[in-house]
N, C-alpha and C. Protein backbone atom coordinates (compact mmCIF):
# COMPACT_ATOMS: atom_id res chain seq x y z
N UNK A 1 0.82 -1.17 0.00
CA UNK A 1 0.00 0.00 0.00
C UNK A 1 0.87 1.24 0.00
N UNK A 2 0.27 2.12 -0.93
CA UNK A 2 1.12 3.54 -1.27
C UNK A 2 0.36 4.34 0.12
N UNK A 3 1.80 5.00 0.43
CA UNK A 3 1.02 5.96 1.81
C UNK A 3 0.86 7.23 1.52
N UNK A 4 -0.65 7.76 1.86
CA UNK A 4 -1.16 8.55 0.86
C UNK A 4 -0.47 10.49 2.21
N UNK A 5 -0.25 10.65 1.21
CA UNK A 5 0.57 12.34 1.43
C UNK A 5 -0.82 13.02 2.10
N UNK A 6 -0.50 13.64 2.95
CA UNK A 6 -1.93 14.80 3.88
C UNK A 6 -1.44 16.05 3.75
N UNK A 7 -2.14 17.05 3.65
CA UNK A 7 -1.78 18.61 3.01
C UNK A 7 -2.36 18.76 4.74
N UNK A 8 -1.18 19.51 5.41
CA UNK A 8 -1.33 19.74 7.06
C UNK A 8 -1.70 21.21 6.76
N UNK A 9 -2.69 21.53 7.50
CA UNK A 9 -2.70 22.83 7.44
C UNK A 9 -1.81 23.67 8.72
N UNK A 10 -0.78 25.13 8.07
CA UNK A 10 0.40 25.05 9.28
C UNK A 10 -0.14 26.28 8.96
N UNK A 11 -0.75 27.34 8.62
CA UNK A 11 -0.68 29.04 8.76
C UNK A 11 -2.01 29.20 9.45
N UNK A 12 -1.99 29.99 10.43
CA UNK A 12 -3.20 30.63 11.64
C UNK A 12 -3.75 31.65 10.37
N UNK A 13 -5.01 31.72 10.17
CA UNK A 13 -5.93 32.72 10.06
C UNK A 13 -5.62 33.85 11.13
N UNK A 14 -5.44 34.99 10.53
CA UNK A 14 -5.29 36.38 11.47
C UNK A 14 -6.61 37.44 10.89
N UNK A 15 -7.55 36.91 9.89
CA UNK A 15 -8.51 38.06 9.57
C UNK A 15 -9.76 38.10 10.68
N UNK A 16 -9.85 37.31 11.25
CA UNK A 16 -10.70 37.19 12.48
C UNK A 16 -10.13 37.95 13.99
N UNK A 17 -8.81 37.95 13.94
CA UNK A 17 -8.31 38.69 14.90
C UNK A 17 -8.04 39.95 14.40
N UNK A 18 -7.64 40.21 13.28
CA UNK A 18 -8.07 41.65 12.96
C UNK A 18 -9.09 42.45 12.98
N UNK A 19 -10.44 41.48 12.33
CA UNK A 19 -11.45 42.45 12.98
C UNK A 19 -12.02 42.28 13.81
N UNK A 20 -11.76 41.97 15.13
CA UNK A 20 -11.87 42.04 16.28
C UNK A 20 -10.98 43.16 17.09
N UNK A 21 -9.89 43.43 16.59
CA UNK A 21 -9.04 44.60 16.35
C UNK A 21 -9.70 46.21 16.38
N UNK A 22 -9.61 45.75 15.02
CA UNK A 22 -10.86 46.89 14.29
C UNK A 22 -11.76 47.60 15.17
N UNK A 23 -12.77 46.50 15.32
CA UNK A 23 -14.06 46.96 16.46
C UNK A 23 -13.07 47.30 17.53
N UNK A 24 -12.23 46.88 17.90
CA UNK A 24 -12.13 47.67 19.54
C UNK A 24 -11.59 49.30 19.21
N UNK A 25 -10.79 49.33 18.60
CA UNK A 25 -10.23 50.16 18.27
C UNK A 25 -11.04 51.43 17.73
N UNK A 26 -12.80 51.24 16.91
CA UNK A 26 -13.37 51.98 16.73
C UNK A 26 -14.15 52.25 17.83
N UNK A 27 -14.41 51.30 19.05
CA UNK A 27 -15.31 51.74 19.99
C UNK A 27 -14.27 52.75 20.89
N UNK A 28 -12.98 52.48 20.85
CA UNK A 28 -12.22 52.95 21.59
C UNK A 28 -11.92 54.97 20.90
N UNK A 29 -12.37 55.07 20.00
CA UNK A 29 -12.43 56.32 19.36
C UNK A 29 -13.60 57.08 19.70
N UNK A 30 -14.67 56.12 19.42
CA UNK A 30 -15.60 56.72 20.06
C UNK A 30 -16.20 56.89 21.09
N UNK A 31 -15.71 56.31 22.48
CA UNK A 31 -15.05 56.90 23.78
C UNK A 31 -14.64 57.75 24.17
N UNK A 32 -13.41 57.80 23.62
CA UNK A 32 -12.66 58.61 23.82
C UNK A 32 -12.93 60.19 24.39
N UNK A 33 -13.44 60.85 22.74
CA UNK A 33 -14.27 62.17 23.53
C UNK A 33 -15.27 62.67 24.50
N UNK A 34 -15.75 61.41 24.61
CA UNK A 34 -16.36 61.45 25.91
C UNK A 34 -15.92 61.65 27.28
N UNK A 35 -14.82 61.20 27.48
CA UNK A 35 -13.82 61.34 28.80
C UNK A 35 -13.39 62.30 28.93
N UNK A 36 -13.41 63.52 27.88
CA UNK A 36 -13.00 64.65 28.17
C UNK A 36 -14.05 65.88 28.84
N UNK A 37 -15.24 65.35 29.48
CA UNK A 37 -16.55 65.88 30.00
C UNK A 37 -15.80 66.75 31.14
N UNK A 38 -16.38 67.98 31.47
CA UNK A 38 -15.50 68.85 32.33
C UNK A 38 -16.57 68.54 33.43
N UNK A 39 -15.65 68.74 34.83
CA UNK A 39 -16.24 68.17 36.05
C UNK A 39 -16.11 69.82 37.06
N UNK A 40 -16.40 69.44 38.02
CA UNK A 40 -15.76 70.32 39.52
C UNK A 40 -14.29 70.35 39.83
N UNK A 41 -14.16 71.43 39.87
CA UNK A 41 -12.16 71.51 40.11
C UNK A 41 -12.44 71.70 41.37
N UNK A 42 -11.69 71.40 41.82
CA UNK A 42 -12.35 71.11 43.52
C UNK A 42 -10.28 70.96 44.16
N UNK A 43 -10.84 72.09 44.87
CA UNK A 43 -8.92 72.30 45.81
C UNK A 43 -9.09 72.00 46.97
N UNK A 44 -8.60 70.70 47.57
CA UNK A 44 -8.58 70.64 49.37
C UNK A 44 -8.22 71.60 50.19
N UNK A 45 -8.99 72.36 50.50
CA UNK A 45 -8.84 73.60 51.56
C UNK A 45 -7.90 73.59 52.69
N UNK A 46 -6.83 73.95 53.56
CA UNK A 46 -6.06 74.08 54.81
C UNK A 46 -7.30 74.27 55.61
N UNK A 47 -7.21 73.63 56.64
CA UNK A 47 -8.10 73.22 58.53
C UNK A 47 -8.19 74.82 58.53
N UNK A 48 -9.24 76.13 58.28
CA UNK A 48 -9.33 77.60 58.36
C UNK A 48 -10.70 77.61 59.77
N UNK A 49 -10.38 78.12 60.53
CA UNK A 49 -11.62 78.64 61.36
C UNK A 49 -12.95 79.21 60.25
N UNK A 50 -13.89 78.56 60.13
CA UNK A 50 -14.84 79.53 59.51
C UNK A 50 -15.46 80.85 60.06
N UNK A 51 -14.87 81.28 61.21
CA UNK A 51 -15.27 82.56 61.70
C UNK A 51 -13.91 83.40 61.27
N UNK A 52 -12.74 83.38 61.06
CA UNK A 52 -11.75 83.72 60.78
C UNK A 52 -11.92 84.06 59.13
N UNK A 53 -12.43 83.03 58.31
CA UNK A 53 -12.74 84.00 57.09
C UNK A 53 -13.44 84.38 56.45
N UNK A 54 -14.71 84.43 57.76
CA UNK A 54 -15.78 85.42 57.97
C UNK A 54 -15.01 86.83 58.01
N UNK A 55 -14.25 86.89 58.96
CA UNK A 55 -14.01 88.18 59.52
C UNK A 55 -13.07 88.85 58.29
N UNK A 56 -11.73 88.14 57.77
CA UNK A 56 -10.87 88.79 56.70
C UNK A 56 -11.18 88.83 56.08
N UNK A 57 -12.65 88.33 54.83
CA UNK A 57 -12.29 88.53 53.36
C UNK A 57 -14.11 88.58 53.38
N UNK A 58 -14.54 89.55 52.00
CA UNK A 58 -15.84 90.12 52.33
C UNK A 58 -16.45 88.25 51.44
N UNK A 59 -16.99 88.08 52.19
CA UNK A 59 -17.51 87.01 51.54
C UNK A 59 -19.39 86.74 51.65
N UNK A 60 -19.56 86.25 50.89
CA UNK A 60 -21.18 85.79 50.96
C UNK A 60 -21.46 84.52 51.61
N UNK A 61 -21.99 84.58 52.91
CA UNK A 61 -22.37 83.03 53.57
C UNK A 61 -23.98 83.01 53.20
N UNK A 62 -23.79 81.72 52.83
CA UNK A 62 -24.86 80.83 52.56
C UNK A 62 -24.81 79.64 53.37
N UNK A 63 -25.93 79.55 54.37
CA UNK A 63 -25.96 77.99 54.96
C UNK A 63 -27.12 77.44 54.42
N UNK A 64 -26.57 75.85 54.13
CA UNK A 64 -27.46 74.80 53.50
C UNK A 64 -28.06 74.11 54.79
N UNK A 65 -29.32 73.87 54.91
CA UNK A 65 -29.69 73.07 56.35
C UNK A 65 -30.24 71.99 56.24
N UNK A 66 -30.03 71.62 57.63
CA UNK A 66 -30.16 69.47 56.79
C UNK A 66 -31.34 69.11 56.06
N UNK A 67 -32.54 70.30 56.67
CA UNK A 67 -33.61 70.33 55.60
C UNK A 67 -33.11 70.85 54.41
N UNK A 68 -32.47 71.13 53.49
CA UNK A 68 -32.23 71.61 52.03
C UNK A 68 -32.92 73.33 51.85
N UNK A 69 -32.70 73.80 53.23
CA UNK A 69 -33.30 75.55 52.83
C UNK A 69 -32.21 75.83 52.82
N UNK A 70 -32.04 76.84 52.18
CA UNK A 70 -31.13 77.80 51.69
C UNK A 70 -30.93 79.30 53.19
N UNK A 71 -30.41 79.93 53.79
CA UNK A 71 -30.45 80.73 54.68
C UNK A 71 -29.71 81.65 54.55
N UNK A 72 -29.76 82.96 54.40
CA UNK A 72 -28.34 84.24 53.90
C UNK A 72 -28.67 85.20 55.01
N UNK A 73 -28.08 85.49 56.05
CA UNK A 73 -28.08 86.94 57.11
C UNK A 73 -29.86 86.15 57.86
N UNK A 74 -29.64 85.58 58.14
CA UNK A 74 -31.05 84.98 59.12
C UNK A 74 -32.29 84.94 58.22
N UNK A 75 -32.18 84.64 57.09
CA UNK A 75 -33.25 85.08 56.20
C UNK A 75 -33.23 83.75 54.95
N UNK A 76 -34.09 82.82 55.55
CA UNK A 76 -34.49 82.01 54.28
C UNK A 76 -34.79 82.18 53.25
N UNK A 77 -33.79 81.85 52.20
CA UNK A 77 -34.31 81.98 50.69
C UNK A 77 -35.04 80.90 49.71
N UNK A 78 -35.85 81.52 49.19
CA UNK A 78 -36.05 79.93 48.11
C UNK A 78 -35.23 80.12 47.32
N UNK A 79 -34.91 78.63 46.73
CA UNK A 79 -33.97 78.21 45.64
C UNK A 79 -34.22 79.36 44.03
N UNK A 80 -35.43 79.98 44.07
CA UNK A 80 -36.20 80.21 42.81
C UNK A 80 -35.09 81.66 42.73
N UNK A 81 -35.49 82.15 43.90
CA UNK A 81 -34.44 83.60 44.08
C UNK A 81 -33.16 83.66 44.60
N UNK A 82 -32.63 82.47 44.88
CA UNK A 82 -31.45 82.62 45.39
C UNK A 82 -30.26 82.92 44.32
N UNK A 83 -30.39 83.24 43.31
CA UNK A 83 -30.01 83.42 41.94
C UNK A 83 -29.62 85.16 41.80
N UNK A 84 -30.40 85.60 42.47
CA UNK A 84 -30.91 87.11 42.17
C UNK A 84 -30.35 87.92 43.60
N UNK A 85 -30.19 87.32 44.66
CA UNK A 85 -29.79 87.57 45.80
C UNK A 85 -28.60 87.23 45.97
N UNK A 86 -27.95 86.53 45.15
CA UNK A 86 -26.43 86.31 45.30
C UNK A 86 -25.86 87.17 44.19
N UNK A 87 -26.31 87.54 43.50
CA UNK A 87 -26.14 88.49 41.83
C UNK A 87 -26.32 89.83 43.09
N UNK A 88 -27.32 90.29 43.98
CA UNK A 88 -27.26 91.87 44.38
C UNK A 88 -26.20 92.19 45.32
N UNK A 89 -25.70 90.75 46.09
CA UNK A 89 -24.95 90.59 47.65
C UNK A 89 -23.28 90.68 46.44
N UNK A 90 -23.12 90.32 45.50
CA UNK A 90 -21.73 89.83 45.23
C UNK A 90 -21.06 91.18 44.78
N UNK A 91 -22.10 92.22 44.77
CA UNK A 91 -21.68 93.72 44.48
C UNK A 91 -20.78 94.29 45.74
N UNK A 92 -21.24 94.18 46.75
CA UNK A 92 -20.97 94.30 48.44
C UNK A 92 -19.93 93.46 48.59
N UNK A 93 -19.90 91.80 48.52
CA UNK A 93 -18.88 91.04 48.49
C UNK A 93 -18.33 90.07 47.55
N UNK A 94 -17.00 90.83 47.11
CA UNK A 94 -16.51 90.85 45.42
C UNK A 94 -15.55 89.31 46.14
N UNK A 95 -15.40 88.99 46.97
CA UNK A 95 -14.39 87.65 47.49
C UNK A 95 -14.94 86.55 47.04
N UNK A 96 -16.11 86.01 46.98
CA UNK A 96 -17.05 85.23 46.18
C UNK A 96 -17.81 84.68 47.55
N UNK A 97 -18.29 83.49 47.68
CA UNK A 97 -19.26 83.07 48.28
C UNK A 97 -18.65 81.82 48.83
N UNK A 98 -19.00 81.77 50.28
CA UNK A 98 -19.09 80.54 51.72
C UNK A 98 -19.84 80.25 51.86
N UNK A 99 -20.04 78.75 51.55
CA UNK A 99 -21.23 77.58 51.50
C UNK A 99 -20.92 76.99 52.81
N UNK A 100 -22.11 77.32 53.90
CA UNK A 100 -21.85 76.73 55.06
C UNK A 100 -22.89 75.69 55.19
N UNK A 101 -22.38 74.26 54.79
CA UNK A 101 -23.54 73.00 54.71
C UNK A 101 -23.66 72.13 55.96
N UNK A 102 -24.93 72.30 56.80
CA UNK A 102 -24.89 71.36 57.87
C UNK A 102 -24.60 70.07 57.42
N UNK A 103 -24.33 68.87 58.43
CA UNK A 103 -23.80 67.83 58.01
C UNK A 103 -24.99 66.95 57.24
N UNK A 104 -26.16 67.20 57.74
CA UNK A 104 -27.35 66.20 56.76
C UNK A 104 -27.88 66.53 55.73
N UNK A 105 -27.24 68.13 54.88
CA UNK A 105 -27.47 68.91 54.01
C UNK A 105 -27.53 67.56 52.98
N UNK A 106 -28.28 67.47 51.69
CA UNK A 106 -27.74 67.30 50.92
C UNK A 106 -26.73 67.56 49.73
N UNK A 107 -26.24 66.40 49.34
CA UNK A 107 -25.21 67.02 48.07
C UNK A 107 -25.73 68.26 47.19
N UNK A 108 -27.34 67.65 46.41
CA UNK A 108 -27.91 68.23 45.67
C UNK A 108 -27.71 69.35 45.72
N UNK A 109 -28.73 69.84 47.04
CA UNK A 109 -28.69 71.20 47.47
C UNK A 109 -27.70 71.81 47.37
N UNK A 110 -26.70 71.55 47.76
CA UNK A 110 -25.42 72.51 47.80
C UNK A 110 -24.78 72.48 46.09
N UNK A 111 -24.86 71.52 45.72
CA UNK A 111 -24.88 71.57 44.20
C UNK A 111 -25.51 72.52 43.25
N UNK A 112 -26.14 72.45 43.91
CA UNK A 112 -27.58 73.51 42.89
C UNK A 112 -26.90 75.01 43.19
N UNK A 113 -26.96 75.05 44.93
CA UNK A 113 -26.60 76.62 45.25
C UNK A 113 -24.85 77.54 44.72
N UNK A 114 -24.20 76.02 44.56
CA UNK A 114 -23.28 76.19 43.14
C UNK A 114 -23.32 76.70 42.05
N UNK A 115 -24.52 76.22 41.49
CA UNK A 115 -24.67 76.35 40.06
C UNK A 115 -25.45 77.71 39.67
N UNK A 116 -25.93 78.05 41.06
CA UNK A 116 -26.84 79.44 40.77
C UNK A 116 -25.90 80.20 40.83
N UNK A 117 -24.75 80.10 41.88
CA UNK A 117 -23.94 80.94 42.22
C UNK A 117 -23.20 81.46 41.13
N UNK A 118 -22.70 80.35 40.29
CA UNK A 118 -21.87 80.78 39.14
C UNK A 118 -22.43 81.14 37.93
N UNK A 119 -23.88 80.97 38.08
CA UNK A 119 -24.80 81.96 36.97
C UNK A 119 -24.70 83.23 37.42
N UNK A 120 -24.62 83.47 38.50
CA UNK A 120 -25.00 84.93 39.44
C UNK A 120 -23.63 85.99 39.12
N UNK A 121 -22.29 84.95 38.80
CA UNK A 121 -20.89 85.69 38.16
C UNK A 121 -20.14 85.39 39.09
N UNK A 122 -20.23 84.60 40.30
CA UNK A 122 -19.47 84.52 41.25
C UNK A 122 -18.48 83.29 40.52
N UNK A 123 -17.36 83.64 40.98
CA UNK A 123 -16.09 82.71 40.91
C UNK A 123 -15.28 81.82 41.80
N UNK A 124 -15.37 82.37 43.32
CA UNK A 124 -14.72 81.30 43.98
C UNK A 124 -15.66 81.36 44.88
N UNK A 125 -15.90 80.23 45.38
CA UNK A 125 -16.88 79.20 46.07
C UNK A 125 -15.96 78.31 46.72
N UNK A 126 -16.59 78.14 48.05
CA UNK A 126 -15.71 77.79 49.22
C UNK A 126 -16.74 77.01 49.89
N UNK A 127 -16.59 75.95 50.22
CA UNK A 127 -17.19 75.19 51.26
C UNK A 127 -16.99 74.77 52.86
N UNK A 128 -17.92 74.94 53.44
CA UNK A 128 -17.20 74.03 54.81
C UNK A 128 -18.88 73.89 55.15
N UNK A 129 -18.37 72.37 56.78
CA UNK A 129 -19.41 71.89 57.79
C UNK A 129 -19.84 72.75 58.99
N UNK A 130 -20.66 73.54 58.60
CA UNK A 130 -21.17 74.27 59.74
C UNK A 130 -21.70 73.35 61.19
């Protein structure tokens, strides 16, 4: 008996790992610009007495209370005007604004009173735990 010759197959297919390649590489593009979403620049503050920069620098206090009211000079604000009251106060105090958040405040809240703030033209915003 003649012994019959076998054609071995010896080369790996690589077009299957290429486009598998491919796809990552396009999902990975279109990612990408996404990660560049701008966030809160946020600077860890030095241990400051909050009555200490009460007293040196003209600033706007705002306390957040664990109920989510808003409070400026003993005087509860709603959220609706607190926009308009930090826009008349930031004329008086050009230092920007002190977010004084009790500890059960929510994030939100103080988030929000952020976001009015920096509609209002204010620029530095300062936090602490009243």
């Amino acid at each position: 008996m003649a012994s019959r010759e076998r054609n071995t197959f010896n080369d790996i297919n690589i077009t299957p790992l290429t486009d598998i390649f491919l796809v990552l590489l396009i999902i990975m593009m279109v990612i990408a610009p996404l990660l560049d979403q701008q966030g809160l620049n946020l600077a860890v503050p030095n241990n400051v007495e909050v009555q200490d920069i009460k007293q040196e620098n003209k600033l706007i206090s705002v306390t957040v209370t664990d109920d989510d009211r808003y409070i400026i000079d003993d005087n509860e604000i709603d959220l609706s005007q607190i926009k308009q009251v930090i826009e008349n106060k930031s004329k008086d105090f050009p230092e920007g604004l002190l977010i004084l958040a009790q500890p059960e405040a929510s994030h939100g809240a103080v988030v929000k009173l952020m976001d009015n703030a920096r509609d209002a033209g204010v620029t530095n915003i300062s936090i602490s735990e009243s």
